[in-house]
N, C-alpha and C. Protein backbone atom coordinates (compact mmCIF):
# COMPACT_ATOMS: atom_id res chain seq x y z
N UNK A 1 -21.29 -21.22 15.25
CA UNK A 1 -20.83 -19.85 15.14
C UNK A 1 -19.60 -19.83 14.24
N UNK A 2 -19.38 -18.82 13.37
CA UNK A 2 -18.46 -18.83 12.66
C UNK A 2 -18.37 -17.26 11.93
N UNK A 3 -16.87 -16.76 12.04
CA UNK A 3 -16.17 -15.62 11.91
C UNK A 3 -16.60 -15.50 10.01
N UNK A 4 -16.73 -14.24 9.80
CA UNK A 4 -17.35 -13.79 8.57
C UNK A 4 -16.02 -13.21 8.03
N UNK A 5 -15.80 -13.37 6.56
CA UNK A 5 -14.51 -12.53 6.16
C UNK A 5 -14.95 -12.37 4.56
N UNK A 6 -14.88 -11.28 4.16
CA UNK A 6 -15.18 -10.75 2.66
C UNK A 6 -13.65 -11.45 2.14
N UNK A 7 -13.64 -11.68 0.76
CA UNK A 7 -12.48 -11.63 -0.14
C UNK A 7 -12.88 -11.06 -1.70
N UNK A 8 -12.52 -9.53 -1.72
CA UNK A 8 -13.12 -9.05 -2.71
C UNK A 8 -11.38 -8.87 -3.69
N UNK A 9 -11.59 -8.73 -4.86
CA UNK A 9 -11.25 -8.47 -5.99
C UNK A 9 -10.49 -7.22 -6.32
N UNK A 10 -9.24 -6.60 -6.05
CA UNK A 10 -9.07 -5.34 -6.46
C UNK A 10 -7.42 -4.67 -6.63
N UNK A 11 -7.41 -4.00 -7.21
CA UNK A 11 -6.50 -3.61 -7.91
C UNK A 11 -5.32 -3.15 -7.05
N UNK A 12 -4.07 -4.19 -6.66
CA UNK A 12 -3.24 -3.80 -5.44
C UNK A 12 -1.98 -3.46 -6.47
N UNK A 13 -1.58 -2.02 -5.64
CA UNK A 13 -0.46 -1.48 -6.26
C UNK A 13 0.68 -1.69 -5.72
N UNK A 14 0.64 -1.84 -4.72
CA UNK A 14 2.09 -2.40 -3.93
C UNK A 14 2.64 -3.57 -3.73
N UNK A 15 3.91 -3.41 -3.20
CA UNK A 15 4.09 -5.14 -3.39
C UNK A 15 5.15 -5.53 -4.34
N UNK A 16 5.97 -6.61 -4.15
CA UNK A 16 6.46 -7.07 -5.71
C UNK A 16 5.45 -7.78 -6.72
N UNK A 17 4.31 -7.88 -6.65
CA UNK A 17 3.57 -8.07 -7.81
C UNK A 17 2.36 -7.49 -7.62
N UNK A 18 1.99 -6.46 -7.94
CA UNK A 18 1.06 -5.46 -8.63
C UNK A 18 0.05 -6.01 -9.21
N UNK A 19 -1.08 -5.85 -9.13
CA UNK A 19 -2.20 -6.75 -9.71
C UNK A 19 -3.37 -6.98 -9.67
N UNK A 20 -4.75 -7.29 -9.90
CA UNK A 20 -5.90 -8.14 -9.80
C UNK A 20 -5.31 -8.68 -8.36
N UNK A 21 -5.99 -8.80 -6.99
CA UNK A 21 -5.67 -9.87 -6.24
C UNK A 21 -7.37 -10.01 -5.32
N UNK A 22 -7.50 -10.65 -4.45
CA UNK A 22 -8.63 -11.22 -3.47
C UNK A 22 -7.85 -10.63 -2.22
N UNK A 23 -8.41 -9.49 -1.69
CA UNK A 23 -7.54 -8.86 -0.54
C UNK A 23 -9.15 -9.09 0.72
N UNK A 24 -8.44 -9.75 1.56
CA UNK A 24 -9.24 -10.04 2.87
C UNK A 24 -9.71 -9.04 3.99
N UNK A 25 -10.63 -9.24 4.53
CA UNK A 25 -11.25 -8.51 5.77
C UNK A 25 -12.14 -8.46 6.30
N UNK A 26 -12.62 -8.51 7.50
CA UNK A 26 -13.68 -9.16 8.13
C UNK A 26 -15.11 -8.27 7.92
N UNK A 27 -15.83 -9.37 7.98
CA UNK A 27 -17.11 -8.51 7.60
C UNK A 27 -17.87 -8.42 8.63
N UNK A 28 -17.89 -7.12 9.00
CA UNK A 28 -18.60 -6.44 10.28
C UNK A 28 -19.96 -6.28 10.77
N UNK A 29 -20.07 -6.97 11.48
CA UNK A 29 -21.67 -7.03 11.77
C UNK A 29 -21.77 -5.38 12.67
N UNK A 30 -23.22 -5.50 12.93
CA UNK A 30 -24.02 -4.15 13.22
C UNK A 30 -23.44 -4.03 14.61
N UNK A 31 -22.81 -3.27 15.89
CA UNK A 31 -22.94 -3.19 16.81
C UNK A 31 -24.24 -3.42 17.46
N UNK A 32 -23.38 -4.06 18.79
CA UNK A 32 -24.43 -4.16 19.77
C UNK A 32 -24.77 -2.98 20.68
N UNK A 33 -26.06 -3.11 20.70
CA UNK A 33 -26.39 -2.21 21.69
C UNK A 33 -25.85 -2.43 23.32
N UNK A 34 -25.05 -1.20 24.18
CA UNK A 34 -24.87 -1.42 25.30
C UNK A 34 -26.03 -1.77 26.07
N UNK A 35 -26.99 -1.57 26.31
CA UNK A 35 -27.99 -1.54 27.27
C UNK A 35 -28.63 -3.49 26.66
N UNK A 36 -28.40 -3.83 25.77
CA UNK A 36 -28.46 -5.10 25.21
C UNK A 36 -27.30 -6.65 26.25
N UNK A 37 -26.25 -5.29 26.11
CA UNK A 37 -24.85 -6.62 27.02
C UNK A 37 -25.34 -6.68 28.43
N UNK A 38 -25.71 -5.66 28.94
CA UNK A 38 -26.15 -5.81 30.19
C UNK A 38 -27.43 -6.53 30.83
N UNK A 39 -28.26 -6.24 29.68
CA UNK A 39 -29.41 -7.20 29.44
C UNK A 39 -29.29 -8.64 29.39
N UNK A 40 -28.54 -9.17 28.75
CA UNK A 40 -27.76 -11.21 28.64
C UNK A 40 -26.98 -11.00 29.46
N UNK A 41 -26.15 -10.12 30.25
CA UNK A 41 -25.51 -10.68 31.30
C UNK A 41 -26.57 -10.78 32.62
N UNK A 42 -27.34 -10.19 32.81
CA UNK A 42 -28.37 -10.51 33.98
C UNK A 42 -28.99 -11.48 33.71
N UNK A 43 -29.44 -11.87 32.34
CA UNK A 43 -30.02 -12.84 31.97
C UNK A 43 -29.21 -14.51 32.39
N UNK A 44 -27.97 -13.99 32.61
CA UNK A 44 -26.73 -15.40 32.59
C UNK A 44 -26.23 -15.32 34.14
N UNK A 45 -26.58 -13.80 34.77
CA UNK A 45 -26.11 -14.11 36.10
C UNK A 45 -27.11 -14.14 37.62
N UNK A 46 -28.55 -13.99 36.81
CA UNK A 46 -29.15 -13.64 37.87
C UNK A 46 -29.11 -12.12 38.60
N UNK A 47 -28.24 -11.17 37.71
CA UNK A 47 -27.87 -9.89 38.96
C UNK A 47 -28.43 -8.75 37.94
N UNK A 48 -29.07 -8.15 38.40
CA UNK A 48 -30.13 -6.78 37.65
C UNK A 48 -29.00 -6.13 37.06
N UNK A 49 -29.51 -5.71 35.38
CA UNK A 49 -28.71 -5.01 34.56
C UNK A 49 -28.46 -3.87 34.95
N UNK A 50 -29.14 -3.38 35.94
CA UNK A 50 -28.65 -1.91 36.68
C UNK A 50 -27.58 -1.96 37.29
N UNK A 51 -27.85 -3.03 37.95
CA UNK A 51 -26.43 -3.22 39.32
C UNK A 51 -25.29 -4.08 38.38
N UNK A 52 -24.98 -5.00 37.33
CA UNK A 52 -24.25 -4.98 36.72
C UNK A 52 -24.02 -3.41 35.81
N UNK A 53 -24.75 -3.00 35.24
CA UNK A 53 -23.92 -1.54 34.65
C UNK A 53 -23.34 -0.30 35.84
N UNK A 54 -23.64 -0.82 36.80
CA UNK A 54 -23.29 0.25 37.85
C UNK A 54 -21.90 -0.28 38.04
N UNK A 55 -22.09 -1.61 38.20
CA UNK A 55 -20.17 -2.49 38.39
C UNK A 55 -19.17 -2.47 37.17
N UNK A 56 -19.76 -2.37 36.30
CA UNK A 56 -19.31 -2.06 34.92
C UNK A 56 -18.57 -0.46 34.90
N UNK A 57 -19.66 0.46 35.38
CA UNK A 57 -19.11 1.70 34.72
C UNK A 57 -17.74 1.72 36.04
N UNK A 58 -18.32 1.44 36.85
CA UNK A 58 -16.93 1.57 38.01
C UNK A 58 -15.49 0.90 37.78
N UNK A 59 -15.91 -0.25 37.14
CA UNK A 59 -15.08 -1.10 36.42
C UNK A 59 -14.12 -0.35 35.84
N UNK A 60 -14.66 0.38 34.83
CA UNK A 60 -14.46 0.86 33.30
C UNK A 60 -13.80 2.09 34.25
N UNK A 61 -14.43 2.80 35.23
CA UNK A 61 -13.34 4.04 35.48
C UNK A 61 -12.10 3.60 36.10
N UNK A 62 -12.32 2.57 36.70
CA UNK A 62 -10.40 1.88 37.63
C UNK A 62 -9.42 1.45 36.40
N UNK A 63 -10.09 0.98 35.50
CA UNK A 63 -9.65 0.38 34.18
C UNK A 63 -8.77 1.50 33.70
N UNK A 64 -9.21 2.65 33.54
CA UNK A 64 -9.14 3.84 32.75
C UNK A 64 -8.15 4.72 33.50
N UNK A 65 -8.10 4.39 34.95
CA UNK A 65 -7.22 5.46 35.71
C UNK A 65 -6.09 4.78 35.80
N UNK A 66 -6.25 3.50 35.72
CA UNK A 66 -4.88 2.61 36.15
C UNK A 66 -4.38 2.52 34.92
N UNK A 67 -4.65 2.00 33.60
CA UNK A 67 -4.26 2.40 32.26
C UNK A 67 -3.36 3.33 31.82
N UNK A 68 -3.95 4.61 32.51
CA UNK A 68 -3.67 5.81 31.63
C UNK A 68 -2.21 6.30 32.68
N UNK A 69 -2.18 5.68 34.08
CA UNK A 69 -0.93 5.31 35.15
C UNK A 69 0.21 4.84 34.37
N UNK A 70 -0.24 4.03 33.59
CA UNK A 70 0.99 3.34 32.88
C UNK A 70 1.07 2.01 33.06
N UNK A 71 -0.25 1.46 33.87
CA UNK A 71 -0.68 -0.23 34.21
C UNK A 71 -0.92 -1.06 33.24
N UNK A 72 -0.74 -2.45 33.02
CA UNK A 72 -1.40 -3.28 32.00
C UNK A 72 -2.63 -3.79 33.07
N UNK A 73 -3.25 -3.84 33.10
CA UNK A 73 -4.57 -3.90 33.59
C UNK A 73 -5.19 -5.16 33.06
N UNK A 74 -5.80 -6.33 34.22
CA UNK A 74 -6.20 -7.01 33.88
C UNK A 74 -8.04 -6.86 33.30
N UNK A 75 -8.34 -7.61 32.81
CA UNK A 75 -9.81 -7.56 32.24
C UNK A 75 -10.40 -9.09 32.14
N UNK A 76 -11.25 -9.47 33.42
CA UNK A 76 -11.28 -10.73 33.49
C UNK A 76 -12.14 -11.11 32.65
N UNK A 77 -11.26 -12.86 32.29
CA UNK A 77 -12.18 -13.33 31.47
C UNK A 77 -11.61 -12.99 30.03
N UNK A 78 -11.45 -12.09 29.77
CA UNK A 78 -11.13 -11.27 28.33
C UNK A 78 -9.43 -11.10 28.10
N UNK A 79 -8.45 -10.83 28.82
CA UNK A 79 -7.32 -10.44 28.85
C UNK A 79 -6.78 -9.45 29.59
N UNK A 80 -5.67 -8.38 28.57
CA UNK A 80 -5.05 -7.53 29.47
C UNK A 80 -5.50 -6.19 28.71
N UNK A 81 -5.23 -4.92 28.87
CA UNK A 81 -5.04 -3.58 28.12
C UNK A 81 -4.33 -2.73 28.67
N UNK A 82 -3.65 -1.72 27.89
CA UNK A 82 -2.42 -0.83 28.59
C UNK A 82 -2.59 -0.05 27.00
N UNK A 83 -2.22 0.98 27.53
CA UNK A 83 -2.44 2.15 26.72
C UNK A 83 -0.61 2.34 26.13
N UNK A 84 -0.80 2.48 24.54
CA UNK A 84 0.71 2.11 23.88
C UNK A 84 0.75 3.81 23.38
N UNK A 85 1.79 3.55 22.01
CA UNK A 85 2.13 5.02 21.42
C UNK A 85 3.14 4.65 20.26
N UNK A 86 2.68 4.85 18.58
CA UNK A 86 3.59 5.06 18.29
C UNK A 86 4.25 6.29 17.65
N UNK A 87 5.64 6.38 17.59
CA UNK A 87 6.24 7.36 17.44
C UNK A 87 7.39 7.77 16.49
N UNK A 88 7.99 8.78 15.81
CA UNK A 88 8.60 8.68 14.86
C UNK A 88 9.94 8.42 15.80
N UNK A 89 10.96 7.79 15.11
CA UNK A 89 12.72 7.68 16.06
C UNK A 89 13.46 8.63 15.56
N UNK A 90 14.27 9.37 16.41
CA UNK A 90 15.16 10.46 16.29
C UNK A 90 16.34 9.41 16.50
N UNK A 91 17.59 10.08 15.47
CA UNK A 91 19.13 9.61 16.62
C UNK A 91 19.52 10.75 17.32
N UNK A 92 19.09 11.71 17.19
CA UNK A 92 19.66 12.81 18.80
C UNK A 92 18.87 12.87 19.94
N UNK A 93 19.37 13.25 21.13
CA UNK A 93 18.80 13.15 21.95
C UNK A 93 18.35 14.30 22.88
N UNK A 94 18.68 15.26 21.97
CA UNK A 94 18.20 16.84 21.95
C UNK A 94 16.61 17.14 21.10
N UNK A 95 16.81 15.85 19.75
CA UNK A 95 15.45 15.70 18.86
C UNK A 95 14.41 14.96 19.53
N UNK A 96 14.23 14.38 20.78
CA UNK A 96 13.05 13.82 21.86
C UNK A 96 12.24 14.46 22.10
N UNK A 97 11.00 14.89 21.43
CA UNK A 97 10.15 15.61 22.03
C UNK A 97 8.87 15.17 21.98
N UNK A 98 7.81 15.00 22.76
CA UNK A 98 6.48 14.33 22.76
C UNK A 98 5.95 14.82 21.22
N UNK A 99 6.21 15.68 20.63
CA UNK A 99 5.20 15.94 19.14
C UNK A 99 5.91 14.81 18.19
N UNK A 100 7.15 14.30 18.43
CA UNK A 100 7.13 12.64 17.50
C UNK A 100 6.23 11.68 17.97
N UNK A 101 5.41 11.78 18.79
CA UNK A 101 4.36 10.96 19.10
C UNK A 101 2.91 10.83 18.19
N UNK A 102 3.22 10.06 17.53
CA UNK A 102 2.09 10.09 16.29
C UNK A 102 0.73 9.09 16.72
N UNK A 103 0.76 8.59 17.72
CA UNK A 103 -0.49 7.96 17.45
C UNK A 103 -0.56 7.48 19.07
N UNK A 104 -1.40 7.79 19.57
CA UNK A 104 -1.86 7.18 21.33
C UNK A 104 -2.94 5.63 21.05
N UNK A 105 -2.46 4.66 21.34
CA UNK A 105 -3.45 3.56 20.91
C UNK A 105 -3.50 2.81 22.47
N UNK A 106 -4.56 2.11 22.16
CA UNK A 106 -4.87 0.38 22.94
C UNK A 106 -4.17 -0.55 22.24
N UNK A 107 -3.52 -1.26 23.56
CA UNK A 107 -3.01 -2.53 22.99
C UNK A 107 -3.54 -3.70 23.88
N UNK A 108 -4.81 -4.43 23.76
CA UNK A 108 -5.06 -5.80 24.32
C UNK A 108 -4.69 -7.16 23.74
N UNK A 109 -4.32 -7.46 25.10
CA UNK A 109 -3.61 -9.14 24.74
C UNK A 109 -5.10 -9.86 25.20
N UNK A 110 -5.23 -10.33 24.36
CA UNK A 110 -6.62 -11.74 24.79
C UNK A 110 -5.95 -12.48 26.07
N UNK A 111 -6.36 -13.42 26.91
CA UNK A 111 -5.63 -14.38 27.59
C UNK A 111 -6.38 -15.92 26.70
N UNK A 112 -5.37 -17.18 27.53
CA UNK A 112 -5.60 -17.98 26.50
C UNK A 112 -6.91 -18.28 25.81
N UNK A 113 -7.62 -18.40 26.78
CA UNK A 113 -8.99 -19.12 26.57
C UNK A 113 -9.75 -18.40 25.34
N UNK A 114 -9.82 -16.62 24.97
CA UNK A 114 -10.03 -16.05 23.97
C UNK A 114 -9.51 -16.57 23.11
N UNK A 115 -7.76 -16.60 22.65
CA UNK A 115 -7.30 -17.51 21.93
C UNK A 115 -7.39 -18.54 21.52
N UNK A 116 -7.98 -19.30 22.27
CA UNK A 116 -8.60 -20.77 21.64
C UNK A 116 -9.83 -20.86 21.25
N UNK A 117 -10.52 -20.10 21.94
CA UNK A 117 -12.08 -19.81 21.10
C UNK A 117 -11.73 -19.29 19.93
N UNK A 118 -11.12 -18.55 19.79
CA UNK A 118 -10.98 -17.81 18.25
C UNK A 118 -10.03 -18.94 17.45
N UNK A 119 -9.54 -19.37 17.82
CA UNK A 119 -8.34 -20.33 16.95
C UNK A 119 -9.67 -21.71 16.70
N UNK A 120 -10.55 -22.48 17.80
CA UNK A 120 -11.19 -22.70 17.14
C UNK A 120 -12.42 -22.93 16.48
N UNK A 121 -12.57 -21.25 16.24
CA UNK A 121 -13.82 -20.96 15.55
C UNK A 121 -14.04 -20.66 13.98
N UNK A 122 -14.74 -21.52 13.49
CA UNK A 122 -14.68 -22.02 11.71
C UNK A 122 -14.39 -20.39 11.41
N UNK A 123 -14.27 -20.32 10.22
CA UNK A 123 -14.08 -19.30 9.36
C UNK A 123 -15.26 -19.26 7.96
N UNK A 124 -15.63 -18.61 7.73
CA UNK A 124 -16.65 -18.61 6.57
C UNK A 124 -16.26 -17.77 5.43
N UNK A 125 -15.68 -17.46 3.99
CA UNK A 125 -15.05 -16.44 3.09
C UNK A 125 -15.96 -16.33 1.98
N UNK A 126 -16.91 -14.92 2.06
CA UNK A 126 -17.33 -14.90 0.91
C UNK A 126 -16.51 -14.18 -0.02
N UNK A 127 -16.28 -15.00 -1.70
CA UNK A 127 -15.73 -14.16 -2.16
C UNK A 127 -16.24 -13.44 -3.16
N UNK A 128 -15.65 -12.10 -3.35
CA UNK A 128 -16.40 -11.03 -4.48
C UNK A 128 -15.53 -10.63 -5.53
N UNK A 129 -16.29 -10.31 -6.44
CA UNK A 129 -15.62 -9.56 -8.06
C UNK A 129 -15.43 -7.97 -7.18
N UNK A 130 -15.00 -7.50 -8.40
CA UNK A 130 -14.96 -5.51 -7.89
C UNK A 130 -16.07 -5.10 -7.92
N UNK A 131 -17.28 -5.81 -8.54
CA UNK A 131 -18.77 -5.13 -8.33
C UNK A 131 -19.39 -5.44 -6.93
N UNK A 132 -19.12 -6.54 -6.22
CA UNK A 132 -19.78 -7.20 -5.15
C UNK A 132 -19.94 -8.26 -5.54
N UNK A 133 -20.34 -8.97 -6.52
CA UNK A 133 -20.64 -9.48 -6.77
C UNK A 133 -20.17 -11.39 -6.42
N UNK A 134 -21.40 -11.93 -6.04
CA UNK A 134 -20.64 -13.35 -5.19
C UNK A 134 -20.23 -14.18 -6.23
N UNK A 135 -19.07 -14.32 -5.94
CA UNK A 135 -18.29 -16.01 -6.60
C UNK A 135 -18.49 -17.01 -6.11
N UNK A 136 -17.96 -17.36 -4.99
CA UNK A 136 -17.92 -18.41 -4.07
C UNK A 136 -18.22 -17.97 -2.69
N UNK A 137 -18.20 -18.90 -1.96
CA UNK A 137 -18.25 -19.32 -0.27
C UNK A 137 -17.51 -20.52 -0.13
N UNK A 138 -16.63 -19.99 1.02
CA UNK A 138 -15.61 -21.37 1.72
C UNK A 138 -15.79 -21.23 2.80
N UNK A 139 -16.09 -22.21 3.53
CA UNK A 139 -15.77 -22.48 5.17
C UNK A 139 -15.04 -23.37 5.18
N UNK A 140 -14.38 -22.71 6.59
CA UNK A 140 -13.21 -24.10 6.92
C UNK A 140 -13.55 -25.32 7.63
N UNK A 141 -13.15 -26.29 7.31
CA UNK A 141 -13.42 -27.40 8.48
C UNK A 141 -12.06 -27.72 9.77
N UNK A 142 -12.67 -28.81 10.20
CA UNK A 142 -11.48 -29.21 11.24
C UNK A 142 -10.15 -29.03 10.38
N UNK A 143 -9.99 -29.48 9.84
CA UNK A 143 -8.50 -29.90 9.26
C UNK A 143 -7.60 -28.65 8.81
N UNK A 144 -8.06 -27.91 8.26
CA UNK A 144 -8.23 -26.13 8.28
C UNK A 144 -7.70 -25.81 9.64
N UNK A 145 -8.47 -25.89 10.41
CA UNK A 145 -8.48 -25.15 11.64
C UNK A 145 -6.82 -25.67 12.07
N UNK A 146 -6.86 -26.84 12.01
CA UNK A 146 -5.80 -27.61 12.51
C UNK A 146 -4.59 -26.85 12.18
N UNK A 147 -4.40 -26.35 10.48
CA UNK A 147 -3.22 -25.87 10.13
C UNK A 147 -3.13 -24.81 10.49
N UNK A 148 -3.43 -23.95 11.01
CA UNK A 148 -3.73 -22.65 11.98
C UNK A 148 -2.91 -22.74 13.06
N UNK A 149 -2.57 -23.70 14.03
CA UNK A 149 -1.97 -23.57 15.03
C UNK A 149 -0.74 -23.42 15.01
């Protein structure tokens, strides 16, 4: 298994050097179908994809009420999530008002074990001209991976 990442070709204006550069980003496979996850997890636990999506959606509503409480919420197996915000800064304290609130986001922390699967899982880079067009392919090996940590 190994993480997919485009490196295409294109004209970056910012920056102290302006230029032609190879700007990175992962290349996105098709979503999975929900009714698919529930399907390999019965398949891996023995327990009917009904009665896992029934524990799931219940899951997903405690998740969602405790979250939105102001909880970091665990998510086993996977990490944490807690619902963030960012916002523009005032220096008065008469200028505090929820409409500097520009953006309501998710913030999940992996726990370790995600982290080390991903830290070490190869990397694959195709790279492209501004047409699409393929140049190369790099994957990383061990030694790669190594300088990562």
């Amino acid at each position: 298994m190994a993480i997919k990442v485009i490196a295409q070709r294109r004209e970056v204006k910012l920056g102290k050097n302006p230029g032609k550069k190879f700007v990175m980003r992962p290349d996105l496979y098709s979503p999975i179908q929900e009714k698919k996850v529930f399907s390999e997890a019965s398949t891996h636990s023995g327990i009917s994809a009904g009665v896992i999506k029934a524990a799931w959606d219940a899951a997903g509503e405690v998740i969602r009420t405790w979250a939105t409480e102001g909880h970091s919420v665990p998510l086993p197996g996977l990490g944490t999530m807690r619902f963030g915000v960012r916002s523009k800064a005032v220096e008065n304290l008469e200028d505090v008002k929820t409409n500097l609130i520009t953006t309501r986001r998710i913030v999940f922390t992996p726990n370790v074990d995600v982290k080390d699967e991903l830290k070490n899982t190869s990397i694959q880079i195709t790279c492209l001209d501004e047409e699409g067009n393929v140049l190369k392919r790099v994957t990383s090996g061990d030694s790669l991976r190594d300088r990562w940590r």
